[in-house]
Protein backbone atom coordinates (compact mmCIF):
# COMPACT_ATOMS: atom_id res chain seq x y z
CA UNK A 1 -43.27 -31.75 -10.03
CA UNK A 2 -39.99 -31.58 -12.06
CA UNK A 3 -41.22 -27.96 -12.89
CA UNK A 4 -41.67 -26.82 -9.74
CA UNK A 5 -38.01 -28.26 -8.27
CA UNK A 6 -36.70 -26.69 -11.39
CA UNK A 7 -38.43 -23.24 -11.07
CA UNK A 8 -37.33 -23.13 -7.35
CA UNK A 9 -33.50 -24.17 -8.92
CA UNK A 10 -33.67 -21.18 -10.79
CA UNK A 11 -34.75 -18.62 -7.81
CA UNK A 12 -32.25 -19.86 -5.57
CA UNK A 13 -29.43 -19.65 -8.31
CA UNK A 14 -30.89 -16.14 -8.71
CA UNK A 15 -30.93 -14.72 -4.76
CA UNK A 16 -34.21 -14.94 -4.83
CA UNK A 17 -34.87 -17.28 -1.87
CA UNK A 18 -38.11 -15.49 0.15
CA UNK A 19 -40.28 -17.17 -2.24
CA UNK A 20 -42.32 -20.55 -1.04
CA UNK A 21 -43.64 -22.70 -4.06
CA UNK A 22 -46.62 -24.96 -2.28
CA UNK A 23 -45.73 -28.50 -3.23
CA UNK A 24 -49.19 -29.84 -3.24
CA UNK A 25 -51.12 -27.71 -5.87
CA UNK A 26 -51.73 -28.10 -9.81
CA UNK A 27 -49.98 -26.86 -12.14
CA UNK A 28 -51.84 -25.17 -15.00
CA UNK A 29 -50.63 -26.00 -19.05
CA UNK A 30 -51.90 -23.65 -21.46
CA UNK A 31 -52.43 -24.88 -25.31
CA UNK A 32 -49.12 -23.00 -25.98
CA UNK A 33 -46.81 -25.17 -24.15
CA UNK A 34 -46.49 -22.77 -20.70
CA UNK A 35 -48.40 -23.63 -17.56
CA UNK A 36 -48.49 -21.37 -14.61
CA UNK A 37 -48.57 -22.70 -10.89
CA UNK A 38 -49.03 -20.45 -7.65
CA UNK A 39 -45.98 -18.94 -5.35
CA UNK A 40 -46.06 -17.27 -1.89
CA UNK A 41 -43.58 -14.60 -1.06
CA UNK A 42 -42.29 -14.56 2.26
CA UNK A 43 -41.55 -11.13 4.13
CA UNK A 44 -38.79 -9.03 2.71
CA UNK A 45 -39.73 -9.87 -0.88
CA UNK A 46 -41.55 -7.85 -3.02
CA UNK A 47 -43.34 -8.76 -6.82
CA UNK A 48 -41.21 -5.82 -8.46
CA UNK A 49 -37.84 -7.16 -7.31
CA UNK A 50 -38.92 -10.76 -8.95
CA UNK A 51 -39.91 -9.06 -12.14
CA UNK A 52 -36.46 -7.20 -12.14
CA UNK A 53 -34.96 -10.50 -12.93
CA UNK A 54 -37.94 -11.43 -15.10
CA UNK A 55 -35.56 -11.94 -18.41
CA UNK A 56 -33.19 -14.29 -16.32
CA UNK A 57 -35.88 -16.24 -14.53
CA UNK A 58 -37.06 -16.98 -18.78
CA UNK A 59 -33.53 -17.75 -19.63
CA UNK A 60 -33.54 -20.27 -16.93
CA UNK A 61 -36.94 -22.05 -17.25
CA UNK A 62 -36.03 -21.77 -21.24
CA UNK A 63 -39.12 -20.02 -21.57
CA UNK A 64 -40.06 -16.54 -23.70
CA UNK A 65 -41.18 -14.96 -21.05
CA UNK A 66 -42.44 -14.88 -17.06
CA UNK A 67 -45.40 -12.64 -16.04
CA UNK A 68 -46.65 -12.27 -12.45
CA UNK A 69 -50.26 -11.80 -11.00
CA UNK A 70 -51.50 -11.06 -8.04
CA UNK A 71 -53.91 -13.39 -6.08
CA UNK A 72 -54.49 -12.29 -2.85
CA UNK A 73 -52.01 -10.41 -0.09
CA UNK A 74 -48.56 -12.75 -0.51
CA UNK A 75 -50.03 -15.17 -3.11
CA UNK A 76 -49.34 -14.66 -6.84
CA UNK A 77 -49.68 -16.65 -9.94
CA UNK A 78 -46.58 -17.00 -11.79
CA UNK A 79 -46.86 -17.27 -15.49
CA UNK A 80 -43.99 -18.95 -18.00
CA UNK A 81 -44.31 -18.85 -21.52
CA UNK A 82 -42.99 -20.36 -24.29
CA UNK A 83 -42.85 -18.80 -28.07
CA UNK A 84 -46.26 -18.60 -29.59
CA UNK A 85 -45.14 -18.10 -33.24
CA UNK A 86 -43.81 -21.88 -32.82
CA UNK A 87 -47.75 -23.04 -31.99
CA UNK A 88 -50.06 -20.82 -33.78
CA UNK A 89 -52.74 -22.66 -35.74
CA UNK A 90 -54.09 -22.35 -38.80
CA UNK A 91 -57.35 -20.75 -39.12
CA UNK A 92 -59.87 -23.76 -38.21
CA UNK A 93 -62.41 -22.96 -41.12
CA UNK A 94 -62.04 -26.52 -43.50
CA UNK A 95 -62.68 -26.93 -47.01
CA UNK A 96 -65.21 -30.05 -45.47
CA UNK A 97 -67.16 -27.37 -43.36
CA UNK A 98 -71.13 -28.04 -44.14
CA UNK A 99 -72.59 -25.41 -46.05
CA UNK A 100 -75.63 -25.08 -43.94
CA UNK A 101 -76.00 -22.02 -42.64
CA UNK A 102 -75.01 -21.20 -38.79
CA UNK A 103 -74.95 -18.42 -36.62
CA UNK A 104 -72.23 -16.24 -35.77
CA UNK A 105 -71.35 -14.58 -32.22
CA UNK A 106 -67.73 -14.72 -31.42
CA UNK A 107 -65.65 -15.07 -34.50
CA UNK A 108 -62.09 -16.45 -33.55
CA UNK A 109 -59.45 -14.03 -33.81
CA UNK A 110 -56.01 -15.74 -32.94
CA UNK A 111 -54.98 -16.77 -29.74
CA UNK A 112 -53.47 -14.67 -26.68
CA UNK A 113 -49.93 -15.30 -25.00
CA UNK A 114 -50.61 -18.62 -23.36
CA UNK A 115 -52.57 -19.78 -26.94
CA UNK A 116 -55.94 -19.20 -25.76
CA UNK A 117 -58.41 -18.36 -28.44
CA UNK A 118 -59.28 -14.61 -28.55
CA UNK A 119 -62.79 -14.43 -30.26
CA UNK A 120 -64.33 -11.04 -31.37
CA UNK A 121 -67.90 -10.52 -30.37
CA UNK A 122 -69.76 -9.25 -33.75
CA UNK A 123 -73.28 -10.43 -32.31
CA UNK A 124 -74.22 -10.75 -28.93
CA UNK A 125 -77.60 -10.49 -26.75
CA UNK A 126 -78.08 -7.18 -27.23
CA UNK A 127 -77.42 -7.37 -30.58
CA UNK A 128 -74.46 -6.38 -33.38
CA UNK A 129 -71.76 -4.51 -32.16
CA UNK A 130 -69.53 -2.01 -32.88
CA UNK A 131 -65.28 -3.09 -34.00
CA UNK A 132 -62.72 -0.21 -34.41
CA UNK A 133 -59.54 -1.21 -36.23
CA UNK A 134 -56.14 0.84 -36.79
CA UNK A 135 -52.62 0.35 -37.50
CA UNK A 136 -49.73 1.07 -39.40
CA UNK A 137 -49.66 0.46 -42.85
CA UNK A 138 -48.76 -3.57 -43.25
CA UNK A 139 -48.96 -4.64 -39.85
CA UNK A 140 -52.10 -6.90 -40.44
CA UNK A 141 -55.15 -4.42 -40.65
CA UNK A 142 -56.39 -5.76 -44.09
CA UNK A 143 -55.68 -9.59 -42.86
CA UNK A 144 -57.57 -8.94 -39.64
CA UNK A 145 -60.76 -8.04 -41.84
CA UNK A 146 -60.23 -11.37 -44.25
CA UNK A 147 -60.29 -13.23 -40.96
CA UNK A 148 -63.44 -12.10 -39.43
CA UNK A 149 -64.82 -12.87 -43.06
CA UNK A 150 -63.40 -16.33 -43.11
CA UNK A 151 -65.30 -16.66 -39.65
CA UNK A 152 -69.20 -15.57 -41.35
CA UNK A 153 -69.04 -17.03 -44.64
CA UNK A 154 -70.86 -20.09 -43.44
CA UNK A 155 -73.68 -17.97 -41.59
CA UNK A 156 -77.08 -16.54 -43.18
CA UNK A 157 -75.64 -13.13 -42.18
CA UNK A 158 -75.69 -10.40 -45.20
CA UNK A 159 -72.30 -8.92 -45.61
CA UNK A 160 -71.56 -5.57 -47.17
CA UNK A 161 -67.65 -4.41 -47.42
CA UNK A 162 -67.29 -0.45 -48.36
CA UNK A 163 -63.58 -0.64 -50.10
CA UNK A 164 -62.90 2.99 -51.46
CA UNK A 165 -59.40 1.41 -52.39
CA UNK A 166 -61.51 0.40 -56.17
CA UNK A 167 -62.06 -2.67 -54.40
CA UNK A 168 -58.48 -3.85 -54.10
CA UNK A 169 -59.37 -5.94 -51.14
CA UNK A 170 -62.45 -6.72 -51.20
CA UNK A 171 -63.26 -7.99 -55.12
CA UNK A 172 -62.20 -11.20 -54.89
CA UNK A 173 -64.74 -12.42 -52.34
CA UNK A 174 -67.68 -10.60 -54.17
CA UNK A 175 -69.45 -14.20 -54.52
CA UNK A 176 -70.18 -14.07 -51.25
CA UNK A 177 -69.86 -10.20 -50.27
CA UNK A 178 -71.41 -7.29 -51.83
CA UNK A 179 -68.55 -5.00 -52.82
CA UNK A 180 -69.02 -1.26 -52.95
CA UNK A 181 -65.98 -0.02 -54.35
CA UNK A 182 -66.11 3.40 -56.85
CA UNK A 183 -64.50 5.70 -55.50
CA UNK A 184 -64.91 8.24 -58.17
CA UNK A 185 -69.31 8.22 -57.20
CA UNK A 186 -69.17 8.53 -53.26
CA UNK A 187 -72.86 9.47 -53.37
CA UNK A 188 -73.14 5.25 -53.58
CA UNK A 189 -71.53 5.01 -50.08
CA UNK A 190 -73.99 7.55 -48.57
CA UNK A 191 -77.08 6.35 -50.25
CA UNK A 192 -76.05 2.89 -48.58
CA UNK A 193 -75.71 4.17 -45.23
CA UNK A 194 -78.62 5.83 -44.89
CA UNK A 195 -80.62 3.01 -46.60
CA UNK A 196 -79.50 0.89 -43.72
CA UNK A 197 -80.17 3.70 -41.43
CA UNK A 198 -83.66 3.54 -42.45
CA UNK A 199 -83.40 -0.36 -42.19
CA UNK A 200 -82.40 0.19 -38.75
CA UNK A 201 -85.37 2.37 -37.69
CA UNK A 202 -87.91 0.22 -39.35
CA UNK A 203 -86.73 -2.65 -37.53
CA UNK A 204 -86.61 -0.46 -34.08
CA UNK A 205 -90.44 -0.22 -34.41
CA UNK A 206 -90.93 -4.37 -33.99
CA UNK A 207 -92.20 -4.83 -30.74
CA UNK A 208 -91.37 -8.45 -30.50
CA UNK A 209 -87.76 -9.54 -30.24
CA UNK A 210 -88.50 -12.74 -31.76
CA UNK A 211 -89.47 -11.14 -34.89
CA UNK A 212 -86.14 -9.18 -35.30
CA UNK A 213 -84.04 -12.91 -35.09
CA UNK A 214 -86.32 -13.93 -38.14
CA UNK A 215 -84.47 -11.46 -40.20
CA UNK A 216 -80.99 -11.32 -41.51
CA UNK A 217 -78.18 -10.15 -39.50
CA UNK A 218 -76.07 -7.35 -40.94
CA UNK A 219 -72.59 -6.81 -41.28
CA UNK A 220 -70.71 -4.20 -42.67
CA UNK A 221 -67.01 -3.35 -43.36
CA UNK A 222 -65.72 -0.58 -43.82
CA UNK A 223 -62.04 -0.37 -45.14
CA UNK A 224 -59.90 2.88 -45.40
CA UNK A 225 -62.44 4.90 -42.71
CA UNK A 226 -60.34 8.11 -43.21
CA UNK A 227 -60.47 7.89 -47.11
CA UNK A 228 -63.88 7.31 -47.37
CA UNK A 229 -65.07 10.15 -45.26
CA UNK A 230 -62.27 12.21 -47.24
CA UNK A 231 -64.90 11.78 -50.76
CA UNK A 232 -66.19 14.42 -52.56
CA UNK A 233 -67.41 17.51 -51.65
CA UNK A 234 -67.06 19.04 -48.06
CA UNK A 235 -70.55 18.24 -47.73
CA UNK A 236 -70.53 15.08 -48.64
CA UNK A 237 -67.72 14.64 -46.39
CA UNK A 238 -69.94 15.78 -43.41
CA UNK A 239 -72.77 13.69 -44.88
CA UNK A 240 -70.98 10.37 -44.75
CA UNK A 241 -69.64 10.78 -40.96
CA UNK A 242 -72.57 11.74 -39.86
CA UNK A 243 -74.39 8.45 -41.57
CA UNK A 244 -71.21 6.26 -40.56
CA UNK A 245 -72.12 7.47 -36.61
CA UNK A 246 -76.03 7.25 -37.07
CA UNK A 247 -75.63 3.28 -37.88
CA UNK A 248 -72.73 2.68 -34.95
CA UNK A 249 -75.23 4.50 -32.72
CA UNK A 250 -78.22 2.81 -33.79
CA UNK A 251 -76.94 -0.46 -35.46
CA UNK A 252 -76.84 -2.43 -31.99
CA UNK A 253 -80.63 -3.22 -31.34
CA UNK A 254 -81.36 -3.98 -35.02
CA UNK A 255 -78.56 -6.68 -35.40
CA UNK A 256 -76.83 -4.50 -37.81
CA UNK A 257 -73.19 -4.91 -37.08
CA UNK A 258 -70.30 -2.23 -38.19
CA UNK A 259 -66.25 -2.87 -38.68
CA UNK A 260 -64.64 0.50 -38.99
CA UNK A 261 -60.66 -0.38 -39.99
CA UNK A 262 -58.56 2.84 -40.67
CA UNK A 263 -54.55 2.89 -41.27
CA UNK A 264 -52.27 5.84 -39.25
CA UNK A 265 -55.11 6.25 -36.77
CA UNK A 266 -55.06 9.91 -35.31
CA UNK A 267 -57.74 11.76 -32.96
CA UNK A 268 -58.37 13.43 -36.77
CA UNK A 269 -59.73 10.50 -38.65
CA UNK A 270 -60.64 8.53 -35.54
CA UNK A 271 -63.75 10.74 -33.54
CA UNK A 272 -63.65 10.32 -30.00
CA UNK A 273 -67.54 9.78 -30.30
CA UNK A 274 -66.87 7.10 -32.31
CA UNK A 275 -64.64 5.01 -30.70
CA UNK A 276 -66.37 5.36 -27.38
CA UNK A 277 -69.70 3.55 -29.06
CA UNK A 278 -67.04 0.28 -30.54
CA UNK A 279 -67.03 -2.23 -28.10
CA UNK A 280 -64.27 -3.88 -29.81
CA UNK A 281 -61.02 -2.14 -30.36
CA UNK A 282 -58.09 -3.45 -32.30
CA UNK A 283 -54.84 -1.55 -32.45
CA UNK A 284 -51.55 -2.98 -34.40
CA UNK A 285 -48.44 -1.33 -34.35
CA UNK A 286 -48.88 2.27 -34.56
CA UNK A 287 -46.23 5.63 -34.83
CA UNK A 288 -47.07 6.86 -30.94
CA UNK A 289 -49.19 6.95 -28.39
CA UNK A 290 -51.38 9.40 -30.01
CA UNK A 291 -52.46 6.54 -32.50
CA UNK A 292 -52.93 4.19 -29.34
CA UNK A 293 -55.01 6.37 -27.36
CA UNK A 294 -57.15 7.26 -30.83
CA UNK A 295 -58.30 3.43 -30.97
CA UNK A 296 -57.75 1.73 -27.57
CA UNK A 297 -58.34 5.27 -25.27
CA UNK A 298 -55.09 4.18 -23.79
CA UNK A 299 -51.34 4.10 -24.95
CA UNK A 300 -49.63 0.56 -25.53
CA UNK A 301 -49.61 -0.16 -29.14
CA UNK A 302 -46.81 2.16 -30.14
CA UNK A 303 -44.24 0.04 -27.14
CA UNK A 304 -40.81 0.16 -28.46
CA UNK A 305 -39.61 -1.84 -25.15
CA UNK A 306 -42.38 -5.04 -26.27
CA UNK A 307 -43.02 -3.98 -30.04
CA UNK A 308 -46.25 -5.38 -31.40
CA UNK A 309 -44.96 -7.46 -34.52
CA UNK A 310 -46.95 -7.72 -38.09
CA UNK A 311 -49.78 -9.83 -37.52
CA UNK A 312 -50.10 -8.96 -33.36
CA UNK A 313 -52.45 -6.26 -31.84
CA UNK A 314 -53.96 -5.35 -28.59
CA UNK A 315 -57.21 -7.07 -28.32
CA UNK A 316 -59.78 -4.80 -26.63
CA UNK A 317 -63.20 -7.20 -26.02
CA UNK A 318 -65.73 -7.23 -23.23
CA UNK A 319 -63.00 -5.12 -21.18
CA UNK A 320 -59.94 -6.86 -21.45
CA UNK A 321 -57.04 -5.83 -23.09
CA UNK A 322 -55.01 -8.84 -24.37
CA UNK A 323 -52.19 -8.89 -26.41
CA UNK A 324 -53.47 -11.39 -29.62
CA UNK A 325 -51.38 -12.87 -32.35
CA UNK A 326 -53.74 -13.57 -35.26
CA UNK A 327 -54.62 -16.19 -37.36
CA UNK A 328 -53.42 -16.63 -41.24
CA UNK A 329 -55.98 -16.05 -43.47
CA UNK A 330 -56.91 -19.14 -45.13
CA UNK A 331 -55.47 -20.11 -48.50
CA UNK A 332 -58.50 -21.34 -49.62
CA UNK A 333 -60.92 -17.98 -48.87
CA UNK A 334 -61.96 -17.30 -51.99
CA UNK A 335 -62.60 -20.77 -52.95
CA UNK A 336 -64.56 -20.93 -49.64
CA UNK A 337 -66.83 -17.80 -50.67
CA UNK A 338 -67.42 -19.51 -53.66
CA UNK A 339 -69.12 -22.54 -52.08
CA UNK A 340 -71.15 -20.46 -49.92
CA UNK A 341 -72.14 -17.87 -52.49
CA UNK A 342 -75.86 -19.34 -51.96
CA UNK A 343 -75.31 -17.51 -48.71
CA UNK A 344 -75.09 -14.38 -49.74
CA UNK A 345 -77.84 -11.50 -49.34
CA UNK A 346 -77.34 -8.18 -51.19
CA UNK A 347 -78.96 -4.75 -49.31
CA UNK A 348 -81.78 -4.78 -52.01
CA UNK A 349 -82.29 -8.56 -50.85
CA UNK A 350 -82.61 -7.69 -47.41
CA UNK A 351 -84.91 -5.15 -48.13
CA UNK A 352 -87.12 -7.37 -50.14
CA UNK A 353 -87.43 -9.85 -47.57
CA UNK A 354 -88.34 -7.23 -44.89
CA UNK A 355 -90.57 -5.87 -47.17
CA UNK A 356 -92.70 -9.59 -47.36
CA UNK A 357 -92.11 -10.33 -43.78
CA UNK A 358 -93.94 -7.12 -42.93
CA UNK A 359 -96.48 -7.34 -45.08
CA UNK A 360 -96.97 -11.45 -43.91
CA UNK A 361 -97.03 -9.66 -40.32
CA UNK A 362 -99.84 -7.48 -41.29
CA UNK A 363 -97.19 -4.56 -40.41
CA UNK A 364 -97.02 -1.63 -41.85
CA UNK A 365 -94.01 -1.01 -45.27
């Protein structure tokens, strides 16, 4: 109530007195300390001339920010929020986590404006998915990927992180990953790509759904997209795209899931074809809106009126767009991929236990 009588204060102080705040109705706190609560605008006001005073109507409620959405005809939600830096979480993953195995869908990300959790799809119904990543160099790309790893080191899911970068990243969780890192023998990276593409088709030919959930899940990294596919010769070159856009294209139905992170994203390194088959889109900051469109398909993540700081990106999951401060990476990671190193499943492992499932199946090798 105090809220209300305090918001309505702050609209009168401010001229802005053709707006009716129902007295009866809820009002709705977020896990960020803001709430939001409905208001009706009576004739002769208008949404954009509230929002002109949007920075004064924060100052007031002592808020970071006001946003306004439309309900229906004069009815609008008004959002106030408070400073989400002062509530973010730590990353939930515990050193007293059980080590059994679980599954893995939505792997939490951070949490939006009003400190909602933001969780990024990597397996769904139909399957893995496809996760595009780009940003300027140190505004959180290479903690984004330690966070969706802190988020399946508990599951039975094989993980395989390509790290041209001589493994600078991706080394120290090798108990639980498997690391491809030599740069200076690119004919590795392409041999594992088209090994899984092969994996993929094999496992397109089961007939029974059931059968493909017996297997292991697949997930793969891949870290520096534009140096990788900038190896060798100018046929390998070819060779790797090519295999990288096979698996994104294929992947989904044989819950074989991809992570494609790049730095100074550009329509150059970044295919169109490409990012039309991710699902999931992550931009951080980037130069212009050239390196938006190339990840999202839409400017936003170069703003200089609402910069995106380190650690923030625009959040682009089952069709939303949403603004998501991440989580820290946990202190503890690589001790944490050291308890679940019985977890982890190398591509000749996966292959292996294909192999004896098919032949238990009285399939065909």
């Amino acid at each position: 109530m105090w809220k209300r009588f305090r918001l309505q204060q702050v609209f009168t102080n401010l001229r802005l007195e053709g707006i009716y705040i129902p007295i009866f109705q809820k009002i709705v706190f977020t896990p960020a300390g803001g709430y939001s609560l409905i208001i009706k605008l009576r004739t002769g006001m208008t949404a954009t001339r509230i929002m002109k005073k949007a920075e004064a109507i924060a100052i007031g409620m002592k808020a970071a920010e006001v946003e306004l959405e439309r309900i229906k005809g004069d009815k609008f939600r008004l959002w106030v929020r408070n400073q989400i830096e002062k509530v973010l979480p730590q990353y939930p993953i515990k050193e007293s986590q059980p080590i059994t195995p679980i599954p893995i869908r939505n792997v939490p990300l951070g949490i939006n404006a009003d400190g909602y959790q933001v969780g990024l799809p990597l397996f769904n119904s139909s399957g893995g998915t496809v996760t595009l990543i780009g940003g300027n160099p140190g505004q959180g790309k290479s903690s984004a990927l330690k966070v969706i790893l802190a988020g399946c080191v508990y599951s039975n899911t094989a993980i395989i992180w390509f790290d041209p970068k001589s493994g600078f990243d991706a080394n120290p969780f090798q108990s639980r990953v498997e690391v491809l890192s030599n740069s200076q023998t690119p004919e590795i990276y392409l041999n594992y790509l088209e090994r899984i593409q092969d994996l993929i088709l094999r496992r397109n030919t089961l007939s029974n759904k059931e059968d493909l959930e017996m297997l292991p899940k697949i997930l793969i990294f891949i870290d520096e997209w534009g140096l990788l596919s900038a190896l060798g010769s100018k046929q390998l070159q070819t060779q790797i795209k090519t295999a990288i856009r096979n698996v994104a294209a294929t992947g989904r139905s044989s819950n074989v899931s991809l992570v494609l992170a790049t730095q100074r994203p550009t329509s150059t390194n970044i295919d169109v074809a490409t990012r039309e088959l991710s699902g999931n889109r992550i931009a951080f900051q980037v130069g212009d809106s050239h390196g938006s469109e190339a990840v999202l398909g839409q400017p936003g993540a170069e703003s200089k009126v609402d910069p995106l700081q380190p650690g923030q990106a625009l959040v682009w999951v089952d069709g939303q767009l949403e603004r998501t401060t991440f989580y820290n990476v946990p202190n503890n990671l690589v001790q944490i991929c050291n308890e679940s190193q019985g977890h982890k499943k190398t591509l000749d492992e996966v292959e292996e236990l294909e192999s004896i499932f098919r032949r238990e199946k009285g399939l065909e090798v």
